[in-house]
PDB file of N, CA and C in Angstrom:
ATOM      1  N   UNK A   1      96.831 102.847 106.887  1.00  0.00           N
ATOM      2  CA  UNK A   1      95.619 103.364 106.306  1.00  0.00           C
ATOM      3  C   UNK A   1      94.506 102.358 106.589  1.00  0.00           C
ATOM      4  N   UNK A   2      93.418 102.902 106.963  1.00  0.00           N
ATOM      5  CA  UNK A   2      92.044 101.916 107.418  1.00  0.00           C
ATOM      6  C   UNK A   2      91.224 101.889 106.151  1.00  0.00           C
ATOM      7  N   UNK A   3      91.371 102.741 105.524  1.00  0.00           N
ATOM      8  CA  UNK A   3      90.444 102.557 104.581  1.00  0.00           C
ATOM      9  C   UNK A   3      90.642 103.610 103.114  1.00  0.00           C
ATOM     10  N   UNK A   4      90.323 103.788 102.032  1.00  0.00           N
ATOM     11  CA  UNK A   4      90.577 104.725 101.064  1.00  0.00           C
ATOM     12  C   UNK A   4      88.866 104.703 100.556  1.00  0.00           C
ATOM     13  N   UNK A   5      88.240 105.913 100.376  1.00  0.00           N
ATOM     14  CA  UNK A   5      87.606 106.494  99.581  1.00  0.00           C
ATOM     15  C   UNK A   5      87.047 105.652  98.520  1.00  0.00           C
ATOM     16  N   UNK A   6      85.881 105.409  98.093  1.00  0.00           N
ATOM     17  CA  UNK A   6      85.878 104.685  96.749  1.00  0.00           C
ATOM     18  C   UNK A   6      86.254 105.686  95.517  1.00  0.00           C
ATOM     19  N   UNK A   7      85.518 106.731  95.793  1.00  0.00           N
ATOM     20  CA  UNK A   7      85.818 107.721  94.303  1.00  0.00           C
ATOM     21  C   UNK A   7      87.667 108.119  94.506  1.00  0.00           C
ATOM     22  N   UNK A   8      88.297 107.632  95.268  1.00  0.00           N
ATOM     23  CA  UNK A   8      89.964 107.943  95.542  1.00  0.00           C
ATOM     24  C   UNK A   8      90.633 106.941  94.637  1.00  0.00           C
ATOM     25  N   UNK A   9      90.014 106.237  94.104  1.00  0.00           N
ATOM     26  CA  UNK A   9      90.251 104.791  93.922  1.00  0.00           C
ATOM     27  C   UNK A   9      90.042 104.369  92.145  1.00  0.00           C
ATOM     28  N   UNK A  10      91.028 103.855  91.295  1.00  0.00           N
ATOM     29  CA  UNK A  10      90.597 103.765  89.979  1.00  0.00           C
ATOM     30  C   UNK A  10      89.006 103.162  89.701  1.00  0.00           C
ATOM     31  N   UNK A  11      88.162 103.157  88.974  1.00  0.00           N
ATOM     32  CA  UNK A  11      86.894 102.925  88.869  1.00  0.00           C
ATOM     33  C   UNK A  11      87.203 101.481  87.333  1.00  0.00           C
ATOM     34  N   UNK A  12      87.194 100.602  87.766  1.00  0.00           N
ATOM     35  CA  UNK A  12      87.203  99.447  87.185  1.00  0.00           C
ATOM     36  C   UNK A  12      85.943  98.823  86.159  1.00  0.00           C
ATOM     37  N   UNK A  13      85.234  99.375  86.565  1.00  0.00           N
ATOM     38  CA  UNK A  13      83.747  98.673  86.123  1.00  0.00           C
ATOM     39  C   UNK A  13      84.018  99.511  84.532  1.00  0.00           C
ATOM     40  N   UNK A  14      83.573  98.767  83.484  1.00  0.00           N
ATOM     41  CA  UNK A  14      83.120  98.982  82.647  1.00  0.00           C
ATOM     42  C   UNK A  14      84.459  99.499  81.665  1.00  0.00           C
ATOM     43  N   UNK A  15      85.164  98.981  82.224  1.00  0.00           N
ATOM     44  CA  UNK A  15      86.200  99.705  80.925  1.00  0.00           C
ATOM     45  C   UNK A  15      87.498  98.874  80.827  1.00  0.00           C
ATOM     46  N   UNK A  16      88.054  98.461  79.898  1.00  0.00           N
ATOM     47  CA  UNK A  16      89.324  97.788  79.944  1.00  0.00           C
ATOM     48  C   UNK A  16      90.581  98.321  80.302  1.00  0.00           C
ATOM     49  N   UNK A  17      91.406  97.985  81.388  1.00  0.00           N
ATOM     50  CA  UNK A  17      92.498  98.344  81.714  1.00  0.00           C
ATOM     51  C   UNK A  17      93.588  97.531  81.730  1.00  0.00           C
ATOM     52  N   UNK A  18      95.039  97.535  82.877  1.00  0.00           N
ATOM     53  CA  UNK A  18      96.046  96.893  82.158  1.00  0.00           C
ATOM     54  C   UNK A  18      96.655  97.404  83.880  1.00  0.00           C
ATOM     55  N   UNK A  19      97.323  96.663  84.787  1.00  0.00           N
ATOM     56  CA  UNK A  19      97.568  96.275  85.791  1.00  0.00           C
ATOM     57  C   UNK A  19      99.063  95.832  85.697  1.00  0.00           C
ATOM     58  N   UNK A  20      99.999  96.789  85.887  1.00  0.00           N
ATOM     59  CA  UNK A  20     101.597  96.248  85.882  1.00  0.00           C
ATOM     60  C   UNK A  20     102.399  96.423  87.529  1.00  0.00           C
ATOM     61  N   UNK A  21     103.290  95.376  87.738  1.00  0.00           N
ATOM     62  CA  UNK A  21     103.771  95.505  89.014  1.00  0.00           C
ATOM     63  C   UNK A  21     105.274  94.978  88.954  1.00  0.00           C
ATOM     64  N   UNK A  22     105.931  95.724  89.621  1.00  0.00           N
ATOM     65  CA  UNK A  22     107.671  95.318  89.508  1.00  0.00           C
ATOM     66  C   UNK A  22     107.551  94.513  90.903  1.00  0.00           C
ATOM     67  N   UNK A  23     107.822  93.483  91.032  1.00  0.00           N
ATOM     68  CA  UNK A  23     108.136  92.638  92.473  1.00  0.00           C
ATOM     69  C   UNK A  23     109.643  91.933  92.015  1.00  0.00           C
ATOM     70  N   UNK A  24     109.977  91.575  93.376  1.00  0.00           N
ATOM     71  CA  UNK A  24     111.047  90.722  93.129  1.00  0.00           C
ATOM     72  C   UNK A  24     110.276  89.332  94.660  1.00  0.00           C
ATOM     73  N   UNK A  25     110.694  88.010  94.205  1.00  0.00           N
ATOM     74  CA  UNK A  25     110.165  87.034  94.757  1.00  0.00           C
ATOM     75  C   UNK A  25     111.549  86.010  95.261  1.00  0.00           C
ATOM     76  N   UNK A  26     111.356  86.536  96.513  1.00  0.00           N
ATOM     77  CA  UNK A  26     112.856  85.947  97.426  1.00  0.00           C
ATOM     78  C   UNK A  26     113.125  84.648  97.800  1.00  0.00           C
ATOM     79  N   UNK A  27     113.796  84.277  97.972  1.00  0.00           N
ATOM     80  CA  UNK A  27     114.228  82.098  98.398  1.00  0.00           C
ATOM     81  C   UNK A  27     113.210  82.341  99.114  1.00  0.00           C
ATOM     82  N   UNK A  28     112.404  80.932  99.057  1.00  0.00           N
ATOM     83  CA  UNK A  28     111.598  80.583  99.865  1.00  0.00           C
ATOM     84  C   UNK A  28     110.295  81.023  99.518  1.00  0.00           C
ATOM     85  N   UNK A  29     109.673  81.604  97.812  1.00  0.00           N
ATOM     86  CA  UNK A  29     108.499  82.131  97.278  1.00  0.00           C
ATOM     87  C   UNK A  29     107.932  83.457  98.134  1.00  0.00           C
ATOM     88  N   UNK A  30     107.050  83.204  97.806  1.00  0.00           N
ATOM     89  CA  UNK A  30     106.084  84.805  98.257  1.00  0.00           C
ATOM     90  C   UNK A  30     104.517  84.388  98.323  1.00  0.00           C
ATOM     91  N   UNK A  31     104.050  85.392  99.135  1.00  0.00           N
ATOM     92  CA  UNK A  31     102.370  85.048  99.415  1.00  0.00           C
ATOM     93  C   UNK A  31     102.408  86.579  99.871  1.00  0.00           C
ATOM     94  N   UNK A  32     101.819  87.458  98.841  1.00  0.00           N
ATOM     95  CA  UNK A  32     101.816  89.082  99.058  1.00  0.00           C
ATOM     96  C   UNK A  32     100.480  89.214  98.196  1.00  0.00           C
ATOM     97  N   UNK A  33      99.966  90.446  98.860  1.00  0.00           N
ATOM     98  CA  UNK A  33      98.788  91.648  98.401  1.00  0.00           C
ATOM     99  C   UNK A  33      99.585  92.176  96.941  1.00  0.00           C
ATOM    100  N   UNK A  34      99.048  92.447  95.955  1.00  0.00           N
ATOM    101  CA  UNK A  34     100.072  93.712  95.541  1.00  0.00           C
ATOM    102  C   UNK A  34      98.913  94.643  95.140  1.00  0.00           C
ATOM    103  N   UNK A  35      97.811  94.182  94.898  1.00  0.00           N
ATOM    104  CA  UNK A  35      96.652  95.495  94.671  1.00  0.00           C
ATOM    105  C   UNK A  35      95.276  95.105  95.284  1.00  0.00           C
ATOM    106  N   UNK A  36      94.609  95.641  96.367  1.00  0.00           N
ATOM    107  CA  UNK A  36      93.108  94.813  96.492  1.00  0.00           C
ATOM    108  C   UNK A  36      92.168  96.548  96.494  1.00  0.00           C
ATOM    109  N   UNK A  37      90.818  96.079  96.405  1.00  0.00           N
ATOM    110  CA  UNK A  37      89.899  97.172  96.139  1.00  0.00           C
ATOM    111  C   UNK A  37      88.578  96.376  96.691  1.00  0.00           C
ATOM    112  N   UNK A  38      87.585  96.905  97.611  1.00  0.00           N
ATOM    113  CA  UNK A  38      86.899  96.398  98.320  1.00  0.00           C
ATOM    114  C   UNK A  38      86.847  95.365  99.275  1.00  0.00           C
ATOM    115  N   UNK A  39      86.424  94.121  99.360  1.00  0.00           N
ATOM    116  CA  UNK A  39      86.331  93.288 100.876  1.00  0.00           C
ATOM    117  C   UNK A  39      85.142  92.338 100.790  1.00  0.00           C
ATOM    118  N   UNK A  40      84.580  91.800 101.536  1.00  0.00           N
ATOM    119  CA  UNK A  40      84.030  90.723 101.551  1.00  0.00           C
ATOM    120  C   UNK A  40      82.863  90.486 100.926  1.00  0.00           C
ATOM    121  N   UNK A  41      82.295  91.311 100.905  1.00  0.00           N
ATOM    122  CA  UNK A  41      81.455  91.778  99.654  1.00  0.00           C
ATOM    123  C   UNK A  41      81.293  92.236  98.348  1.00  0.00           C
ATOM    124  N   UNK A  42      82.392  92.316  98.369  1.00  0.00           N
ATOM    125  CA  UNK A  42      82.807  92.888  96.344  1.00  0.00           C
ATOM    126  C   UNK A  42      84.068  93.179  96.154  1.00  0.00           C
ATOM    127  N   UNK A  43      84.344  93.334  95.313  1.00  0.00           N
ATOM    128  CA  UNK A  43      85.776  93.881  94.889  1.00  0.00           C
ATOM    129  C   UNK A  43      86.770  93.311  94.101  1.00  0.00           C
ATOM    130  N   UNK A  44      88.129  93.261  94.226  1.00  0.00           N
ATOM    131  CA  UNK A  44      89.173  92.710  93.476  1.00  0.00           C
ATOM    132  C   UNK A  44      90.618  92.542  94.117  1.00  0.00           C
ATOM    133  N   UNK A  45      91.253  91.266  93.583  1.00  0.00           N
ATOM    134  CA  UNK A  45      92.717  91.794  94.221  1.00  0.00           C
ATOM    135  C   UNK A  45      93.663  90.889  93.215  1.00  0.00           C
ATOM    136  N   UNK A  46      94.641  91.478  93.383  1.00  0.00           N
ATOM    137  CA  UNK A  46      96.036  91.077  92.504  1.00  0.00           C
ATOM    138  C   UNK A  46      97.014  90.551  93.438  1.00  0.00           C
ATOM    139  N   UNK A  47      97.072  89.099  93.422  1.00  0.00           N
ATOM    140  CA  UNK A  47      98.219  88.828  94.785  1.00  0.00           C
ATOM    141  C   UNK A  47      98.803  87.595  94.019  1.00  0.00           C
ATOM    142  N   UNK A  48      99.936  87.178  94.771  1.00  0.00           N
ATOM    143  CA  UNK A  48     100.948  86.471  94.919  1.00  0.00           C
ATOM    144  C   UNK A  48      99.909  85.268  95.959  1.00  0.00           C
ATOM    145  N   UNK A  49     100.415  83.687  95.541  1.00  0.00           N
ATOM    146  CA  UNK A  49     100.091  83.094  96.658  1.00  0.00           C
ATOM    147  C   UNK A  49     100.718  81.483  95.956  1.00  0.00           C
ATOM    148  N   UNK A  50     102.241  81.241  96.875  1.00  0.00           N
ATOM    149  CA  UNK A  50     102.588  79.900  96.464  1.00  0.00           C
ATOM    150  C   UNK A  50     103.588  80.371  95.468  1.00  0.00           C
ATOM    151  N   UNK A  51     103.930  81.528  95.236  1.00  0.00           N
ATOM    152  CA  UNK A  51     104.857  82.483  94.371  1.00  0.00           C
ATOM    153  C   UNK A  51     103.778  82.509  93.192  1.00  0.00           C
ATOM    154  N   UNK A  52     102.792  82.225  92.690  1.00  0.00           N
ATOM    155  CA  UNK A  52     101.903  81.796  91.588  1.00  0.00           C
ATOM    156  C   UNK A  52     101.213  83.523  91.515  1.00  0.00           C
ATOM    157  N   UNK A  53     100.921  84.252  90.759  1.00  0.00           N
ATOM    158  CA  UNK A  53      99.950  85.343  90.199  1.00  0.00           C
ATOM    159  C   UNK A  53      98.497  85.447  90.223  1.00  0.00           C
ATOM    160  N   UNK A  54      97.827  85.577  90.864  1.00  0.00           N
ATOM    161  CA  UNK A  54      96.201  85.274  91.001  1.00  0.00           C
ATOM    162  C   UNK A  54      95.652  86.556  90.952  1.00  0.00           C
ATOM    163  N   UNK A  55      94.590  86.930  89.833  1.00  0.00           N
ATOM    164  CA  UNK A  55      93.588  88.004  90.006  1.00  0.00           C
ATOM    165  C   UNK A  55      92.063  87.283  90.024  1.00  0.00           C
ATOM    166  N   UNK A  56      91.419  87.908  91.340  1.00  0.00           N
ATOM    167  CA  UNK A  56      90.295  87.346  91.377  1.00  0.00           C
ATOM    168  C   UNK A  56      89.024  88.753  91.707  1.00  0.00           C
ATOM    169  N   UNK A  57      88.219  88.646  91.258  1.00  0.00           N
ATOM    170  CA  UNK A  57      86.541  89.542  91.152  1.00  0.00           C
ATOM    171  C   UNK A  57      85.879  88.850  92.046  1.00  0.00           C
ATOM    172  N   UNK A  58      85.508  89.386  93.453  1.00  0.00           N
ATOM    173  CA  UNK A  58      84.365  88.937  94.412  1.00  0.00           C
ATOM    174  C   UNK A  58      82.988  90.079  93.907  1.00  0.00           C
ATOM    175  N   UNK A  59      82.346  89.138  93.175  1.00  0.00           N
ATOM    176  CA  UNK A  59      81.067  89.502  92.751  1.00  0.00           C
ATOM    177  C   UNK A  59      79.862  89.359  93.271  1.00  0.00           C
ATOM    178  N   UNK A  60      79.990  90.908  94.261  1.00  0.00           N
ATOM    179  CA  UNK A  60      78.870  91.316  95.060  1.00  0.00           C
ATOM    180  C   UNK A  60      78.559  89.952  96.398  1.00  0.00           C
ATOM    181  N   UNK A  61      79.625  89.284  96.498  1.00  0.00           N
ATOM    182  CA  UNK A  61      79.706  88.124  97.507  1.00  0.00           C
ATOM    183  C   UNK A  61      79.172  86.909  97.063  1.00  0.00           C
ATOM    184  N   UNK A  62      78.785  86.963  95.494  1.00  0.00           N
ATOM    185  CA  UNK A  62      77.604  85.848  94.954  1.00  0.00           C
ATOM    186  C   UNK A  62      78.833  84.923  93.973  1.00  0.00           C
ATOM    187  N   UNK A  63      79.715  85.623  93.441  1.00  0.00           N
ATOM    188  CA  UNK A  63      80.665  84.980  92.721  1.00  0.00           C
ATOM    189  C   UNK A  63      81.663  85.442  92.909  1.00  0.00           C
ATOM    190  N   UNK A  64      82.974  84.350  92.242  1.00  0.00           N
ATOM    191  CA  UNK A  64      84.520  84.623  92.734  1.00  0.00           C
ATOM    192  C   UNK A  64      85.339  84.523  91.364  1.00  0.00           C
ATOM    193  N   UNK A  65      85.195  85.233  90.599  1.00  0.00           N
ATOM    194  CA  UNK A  65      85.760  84.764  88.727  1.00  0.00           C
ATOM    195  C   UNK A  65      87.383  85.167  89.000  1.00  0.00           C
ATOM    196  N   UNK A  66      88.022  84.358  89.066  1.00  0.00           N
ATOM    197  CA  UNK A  66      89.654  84.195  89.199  1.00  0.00           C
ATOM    198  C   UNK A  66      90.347  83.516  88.232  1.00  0.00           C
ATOM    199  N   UNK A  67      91.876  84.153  88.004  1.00  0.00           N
ATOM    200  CA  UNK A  67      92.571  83.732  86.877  1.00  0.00           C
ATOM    201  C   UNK A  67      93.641  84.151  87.199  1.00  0.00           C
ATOM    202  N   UNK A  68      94.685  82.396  86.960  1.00  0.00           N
ATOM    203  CA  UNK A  68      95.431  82.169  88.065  1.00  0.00           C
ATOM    204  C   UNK A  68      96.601  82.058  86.660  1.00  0.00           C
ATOM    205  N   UNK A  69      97.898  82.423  86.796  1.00  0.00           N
ATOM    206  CA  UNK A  69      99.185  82.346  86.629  1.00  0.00           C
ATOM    207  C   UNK A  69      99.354  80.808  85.955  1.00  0.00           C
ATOM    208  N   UNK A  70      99.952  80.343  84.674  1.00  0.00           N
ATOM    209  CA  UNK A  70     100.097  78.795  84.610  1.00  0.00           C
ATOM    210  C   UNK A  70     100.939  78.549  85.691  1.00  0.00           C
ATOM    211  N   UNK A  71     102.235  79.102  86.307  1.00  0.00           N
ATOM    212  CA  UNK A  71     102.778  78.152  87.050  1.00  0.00           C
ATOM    213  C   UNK A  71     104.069  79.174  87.888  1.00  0.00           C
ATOM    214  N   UNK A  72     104.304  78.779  89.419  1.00  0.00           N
ATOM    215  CA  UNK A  72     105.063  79.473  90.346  1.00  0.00           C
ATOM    216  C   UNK A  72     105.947  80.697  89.209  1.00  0.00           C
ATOM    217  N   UNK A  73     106.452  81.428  90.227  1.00  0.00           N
ATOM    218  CA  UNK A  73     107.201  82.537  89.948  1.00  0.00           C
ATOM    219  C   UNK A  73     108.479  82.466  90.395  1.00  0.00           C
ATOM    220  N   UNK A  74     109.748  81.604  89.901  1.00  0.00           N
ATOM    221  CA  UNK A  74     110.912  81.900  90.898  1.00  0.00           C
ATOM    222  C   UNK A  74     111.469  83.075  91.206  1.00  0.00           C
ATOM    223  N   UNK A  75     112.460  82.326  92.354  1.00  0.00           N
ATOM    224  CA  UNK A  75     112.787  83.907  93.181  1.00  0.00           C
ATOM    225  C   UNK A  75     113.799  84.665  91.983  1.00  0.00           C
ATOM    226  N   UNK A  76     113.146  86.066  91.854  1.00  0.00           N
ATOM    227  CA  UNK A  76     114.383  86.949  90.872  1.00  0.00           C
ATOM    228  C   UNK A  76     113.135  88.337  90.907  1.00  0.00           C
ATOM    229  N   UNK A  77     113.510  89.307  90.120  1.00  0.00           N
ATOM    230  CA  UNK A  77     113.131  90.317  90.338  1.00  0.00           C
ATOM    231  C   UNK A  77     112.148  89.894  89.104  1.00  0.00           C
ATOM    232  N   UNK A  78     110.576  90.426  89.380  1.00  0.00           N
ATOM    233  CA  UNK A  78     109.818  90.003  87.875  1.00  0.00           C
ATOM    234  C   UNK A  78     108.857  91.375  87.497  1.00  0.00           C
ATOM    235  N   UNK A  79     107.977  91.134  86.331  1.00  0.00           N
ATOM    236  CA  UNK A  79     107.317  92.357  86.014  1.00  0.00           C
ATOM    237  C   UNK A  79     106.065  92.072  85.671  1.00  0.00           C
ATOM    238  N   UNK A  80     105.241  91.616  86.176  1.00  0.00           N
ATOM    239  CA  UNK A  80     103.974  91.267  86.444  1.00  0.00           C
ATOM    240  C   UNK A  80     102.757  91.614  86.080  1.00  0.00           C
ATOM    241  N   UNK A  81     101.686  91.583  85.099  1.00  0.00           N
ATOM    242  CA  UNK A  81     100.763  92.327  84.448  1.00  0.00           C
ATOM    243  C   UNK A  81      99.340  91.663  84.641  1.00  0.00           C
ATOM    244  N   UNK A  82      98.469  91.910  84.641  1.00  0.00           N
ATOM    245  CA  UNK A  82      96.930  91.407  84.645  1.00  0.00           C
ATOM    246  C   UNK A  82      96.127  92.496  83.294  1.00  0.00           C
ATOM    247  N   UNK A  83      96.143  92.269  82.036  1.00  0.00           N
ATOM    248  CA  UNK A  83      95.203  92.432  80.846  1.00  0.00           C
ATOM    249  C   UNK A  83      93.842  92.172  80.702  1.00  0.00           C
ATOM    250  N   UNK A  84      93.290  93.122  81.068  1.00  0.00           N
ATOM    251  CA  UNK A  84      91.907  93.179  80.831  1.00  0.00           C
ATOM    252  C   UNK A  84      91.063  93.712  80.193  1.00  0.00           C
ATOM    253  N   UNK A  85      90.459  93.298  79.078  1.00  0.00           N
ATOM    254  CA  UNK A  85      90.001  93.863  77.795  1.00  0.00           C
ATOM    255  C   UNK A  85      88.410  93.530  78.136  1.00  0.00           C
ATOM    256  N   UNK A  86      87.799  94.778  77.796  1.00  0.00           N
ATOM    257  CA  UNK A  86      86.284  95.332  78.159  1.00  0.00           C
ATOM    258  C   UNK A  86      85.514  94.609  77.268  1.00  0.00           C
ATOM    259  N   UNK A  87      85.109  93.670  77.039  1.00  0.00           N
ATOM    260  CA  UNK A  87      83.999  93.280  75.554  1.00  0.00           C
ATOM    261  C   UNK A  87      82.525  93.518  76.062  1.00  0.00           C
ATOM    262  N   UNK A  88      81.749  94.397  76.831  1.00  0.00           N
ATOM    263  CA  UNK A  88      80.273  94.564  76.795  1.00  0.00           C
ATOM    264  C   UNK A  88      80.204  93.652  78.847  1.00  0.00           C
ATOM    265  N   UNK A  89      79.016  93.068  78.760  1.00  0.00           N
ATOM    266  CA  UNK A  89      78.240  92.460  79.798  1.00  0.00           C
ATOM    267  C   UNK A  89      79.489  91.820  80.415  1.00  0.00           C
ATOM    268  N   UNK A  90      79.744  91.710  81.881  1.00  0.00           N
ATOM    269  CA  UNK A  90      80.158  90.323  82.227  1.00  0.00           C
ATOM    270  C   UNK A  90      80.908  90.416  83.507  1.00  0.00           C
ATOM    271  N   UNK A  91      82.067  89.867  83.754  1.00  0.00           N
ATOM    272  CA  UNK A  91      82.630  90.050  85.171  1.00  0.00           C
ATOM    273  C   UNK A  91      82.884  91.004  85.364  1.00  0.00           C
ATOM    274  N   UNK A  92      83.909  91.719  84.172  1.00  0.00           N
ATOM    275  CA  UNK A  92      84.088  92.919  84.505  1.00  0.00           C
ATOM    276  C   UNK A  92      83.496  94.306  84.706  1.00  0.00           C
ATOM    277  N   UNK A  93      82.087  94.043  84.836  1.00  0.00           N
ATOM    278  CA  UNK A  93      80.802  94.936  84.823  1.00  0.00           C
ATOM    279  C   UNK A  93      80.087  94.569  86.052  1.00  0.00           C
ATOM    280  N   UNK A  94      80.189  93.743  86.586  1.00  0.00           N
ATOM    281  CA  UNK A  94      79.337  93.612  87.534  1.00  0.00           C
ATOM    282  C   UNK A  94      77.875  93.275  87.230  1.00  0.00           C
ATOM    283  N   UNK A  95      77.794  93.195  85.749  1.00  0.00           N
ATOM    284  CA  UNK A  95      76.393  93.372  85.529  1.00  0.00           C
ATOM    285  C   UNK A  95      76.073  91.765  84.779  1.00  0.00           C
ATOM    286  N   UNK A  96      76.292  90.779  85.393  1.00  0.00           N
ATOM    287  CA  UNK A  96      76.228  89.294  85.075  1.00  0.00           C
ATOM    288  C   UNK A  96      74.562  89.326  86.541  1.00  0.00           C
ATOM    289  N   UNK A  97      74.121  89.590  86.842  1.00  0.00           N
ATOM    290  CA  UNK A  97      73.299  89.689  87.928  1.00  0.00           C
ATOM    291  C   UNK A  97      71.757  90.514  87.874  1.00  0.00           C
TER     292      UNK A  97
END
């Protein structure tokens, strides 16, 4: 797939959601995608990197608000979540700008 639709696509802005993923993380760690939405200019992604959990907000290319896992993921099958609760103005709005 080259590309998906934006309106194809959950609409993130402005509302609190909740991000779950079944992975399993094999000898030797992991450095995987497991959710991204836009590109170099905006967007979001949920990845693996160093076996560690990272969700990061590229804001409009001007900011990068990321929040990283305390510490690696050993190898075993895991269940993985990113909680995001809506309180008004801010990263998750896009509207810090």
């Amino acid at each position: 797939m080259t590309g998906l639709p934006q309106g194809d696509s959950p609409m993130l802005l402005d509302a609190s959601y909740t991000i779950t993923a079944a992975i399993e993380v094999p000898q030797g760690g992991a450095e995987r995608m497991i959710l991204t939405f836009g590109g170099r200019f905006g967007g979001y992604g949920f990845y693996l990197l160093n076996s560690n959990k990272l969700f990061i907000w590229n804001i409009v290319d001007m900011e990068r608000v990321k929040r990283e896992g305390p510490d690696a993921l050993i190898p075993s099958p895991h269940t993985l979540e990113f909680d995001f609760q809506y309180e008004d103005l801010g990263a998750g709005t896009l509207a810090l700008y």
